[in-house]
Protein backbone atom coordinates (compact mmCIF):
# COMPACT_ATOMS: atom_id res chain seq x y z
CA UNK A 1 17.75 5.74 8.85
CA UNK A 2 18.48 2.23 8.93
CA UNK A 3 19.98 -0.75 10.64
CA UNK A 4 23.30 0.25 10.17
CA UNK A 5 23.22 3.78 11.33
CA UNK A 6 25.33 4.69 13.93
CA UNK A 7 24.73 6.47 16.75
CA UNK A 8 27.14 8.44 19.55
CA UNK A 9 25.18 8.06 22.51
CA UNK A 10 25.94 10.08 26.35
CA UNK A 11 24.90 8.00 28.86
CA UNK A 12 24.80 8.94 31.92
CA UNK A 13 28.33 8.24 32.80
CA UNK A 14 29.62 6.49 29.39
CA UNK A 15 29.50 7.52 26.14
CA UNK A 16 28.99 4.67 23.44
CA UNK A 17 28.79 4.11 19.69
CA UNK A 18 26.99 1.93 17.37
CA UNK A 19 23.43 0.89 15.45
CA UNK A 20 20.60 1.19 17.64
CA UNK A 21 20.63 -3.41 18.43
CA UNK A 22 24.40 -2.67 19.86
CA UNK A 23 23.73 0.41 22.42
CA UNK A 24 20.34 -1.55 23.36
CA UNK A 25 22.53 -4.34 24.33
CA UNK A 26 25.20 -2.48 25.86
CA UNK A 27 22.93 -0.14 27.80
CA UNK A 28 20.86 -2.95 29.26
CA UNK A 29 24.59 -4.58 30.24
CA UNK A 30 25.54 -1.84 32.18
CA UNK A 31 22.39 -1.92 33.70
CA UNK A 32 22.71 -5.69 34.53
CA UNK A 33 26.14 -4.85 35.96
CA UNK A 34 24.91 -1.95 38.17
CA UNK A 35 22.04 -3.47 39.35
CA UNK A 36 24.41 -6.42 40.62
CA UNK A 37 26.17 -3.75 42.49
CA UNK A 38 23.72 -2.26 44.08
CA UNK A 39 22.89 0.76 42.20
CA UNK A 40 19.86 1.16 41.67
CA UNK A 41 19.58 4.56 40.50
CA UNK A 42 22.02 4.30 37.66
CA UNK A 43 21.03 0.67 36.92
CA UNK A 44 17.34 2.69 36.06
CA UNK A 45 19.26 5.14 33.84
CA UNK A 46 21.06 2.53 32.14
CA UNK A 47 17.72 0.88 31.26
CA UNK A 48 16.00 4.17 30.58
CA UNK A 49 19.02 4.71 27.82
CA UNK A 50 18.18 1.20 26.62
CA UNK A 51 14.47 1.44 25.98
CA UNK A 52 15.29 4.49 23.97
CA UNK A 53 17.11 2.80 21.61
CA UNK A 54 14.61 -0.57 21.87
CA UNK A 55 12.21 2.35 20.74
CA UNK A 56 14.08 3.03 18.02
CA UNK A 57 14.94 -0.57 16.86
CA UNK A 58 11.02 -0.93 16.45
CA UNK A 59 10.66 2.08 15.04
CA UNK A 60 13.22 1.10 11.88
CA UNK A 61 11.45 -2.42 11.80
CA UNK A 62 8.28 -1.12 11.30
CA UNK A 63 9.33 1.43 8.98
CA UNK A 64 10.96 -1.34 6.87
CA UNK A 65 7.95 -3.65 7.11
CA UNK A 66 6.16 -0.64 5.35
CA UNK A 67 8.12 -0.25 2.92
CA UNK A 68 8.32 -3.53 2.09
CA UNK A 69 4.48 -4.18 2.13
CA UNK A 70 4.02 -0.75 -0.52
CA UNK A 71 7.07 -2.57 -2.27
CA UNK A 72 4.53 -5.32 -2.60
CA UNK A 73 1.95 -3.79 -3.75
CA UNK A 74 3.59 -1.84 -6.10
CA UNK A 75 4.19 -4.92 -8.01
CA UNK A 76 1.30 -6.76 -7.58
CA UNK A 77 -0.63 -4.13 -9.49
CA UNK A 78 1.91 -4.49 -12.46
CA UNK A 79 0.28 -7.40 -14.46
CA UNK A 80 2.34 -10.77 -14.04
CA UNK A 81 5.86 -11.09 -15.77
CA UNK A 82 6.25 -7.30 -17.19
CA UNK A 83 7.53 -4.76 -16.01
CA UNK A 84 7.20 -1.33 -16.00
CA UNK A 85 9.18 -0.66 -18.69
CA UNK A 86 7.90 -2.85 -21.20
CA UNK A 87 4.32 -1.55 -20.41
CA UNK A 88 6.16 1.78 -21.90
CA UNK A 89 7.66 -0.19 -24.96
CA UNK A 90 3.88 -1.19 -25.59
CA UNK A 91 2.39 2.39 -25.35
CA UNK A 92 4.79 3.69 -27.73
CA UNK A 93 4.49 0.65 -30.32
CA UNK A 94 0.52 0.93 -30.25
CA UNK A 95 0.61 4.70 -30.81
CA UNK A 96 3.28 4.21 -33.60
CA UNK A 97 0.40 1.44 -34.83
CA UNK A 98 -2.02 4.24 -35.03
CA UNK A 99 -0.29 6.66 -36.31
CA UNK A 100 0.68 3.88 -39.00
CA UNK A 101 -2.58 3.09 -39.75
CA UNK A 102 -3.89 6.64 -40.62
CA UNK A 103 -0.77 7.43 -42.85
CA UNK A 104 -1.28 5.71 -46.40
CA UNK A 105 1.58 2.79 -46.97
CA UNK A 106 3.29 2.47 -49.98
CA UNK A 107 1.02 0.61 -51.87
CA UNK A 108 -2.56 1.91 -53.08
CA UNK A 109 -5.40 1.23 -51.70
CA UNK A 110 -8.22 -0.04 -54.46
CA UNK A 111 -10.06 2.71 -56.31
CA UNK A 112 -13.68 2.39 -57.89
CA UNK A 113 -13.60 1.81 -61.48
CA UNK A 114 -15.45 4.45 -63.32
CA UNK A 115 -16.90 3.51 -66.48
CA UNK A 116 -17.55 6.31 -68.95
CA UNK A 117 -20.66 4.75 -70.77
């Protein structure tokens, strides 16, 4: 889920649509407006539907601020200025050194003169 999910709420006498910040605010209006008339009762189920979806409005945040702080330290355990990819680039060009370096290059290496005296 995330910010821009919507929902199709039943309220108790209204049914609304929208991301969780737009039924929070229209919940807690209808509450406002039946609380000015007198209603108590469904002035209380208006806010009841409201803190639901204030619930869930924290519950996103929070989610997000997780992900955002593992984000974080994803990357700061990368070292500075590569990336993840170019630590792959380096692990094949060092084992294509070593395999390199065990295979004998084109030229000779230097033999041991023997001397038949």
């Amino acid at each position: 889920m995330n910010r821009n999910h919507v929902f199709d709420s039943h309220g108790p006498d209204v049914r609304v649509r929208g991301t969780a910040q737009q039924l929070f605010e229209k919940y807690l209006q209808h509450g406002r407006d039946s609380t000015g008339a007198g209603d108590r009762v469904a002035a209380e189920a208006y806010f009841q539907h409201a803190e639901h979806y204030f619930r869930i409005m924290n519950a996103m945040a929070q989610a997000a601020q997780q992900s955002q702080q593992e984000r974080a330290e994803r990357t700061s355990r990368q070292p500075s200025g590569r990336t993840q990819m170019n630590s792959a680039e380096d692990n094949d060009e060092n084992r294509m050194d070593a395999e390199n370096a065990q295979q004998p290059h084109g030229e000779a290496e230097p033999q041991p003169e023997f001397s038949e005296n």
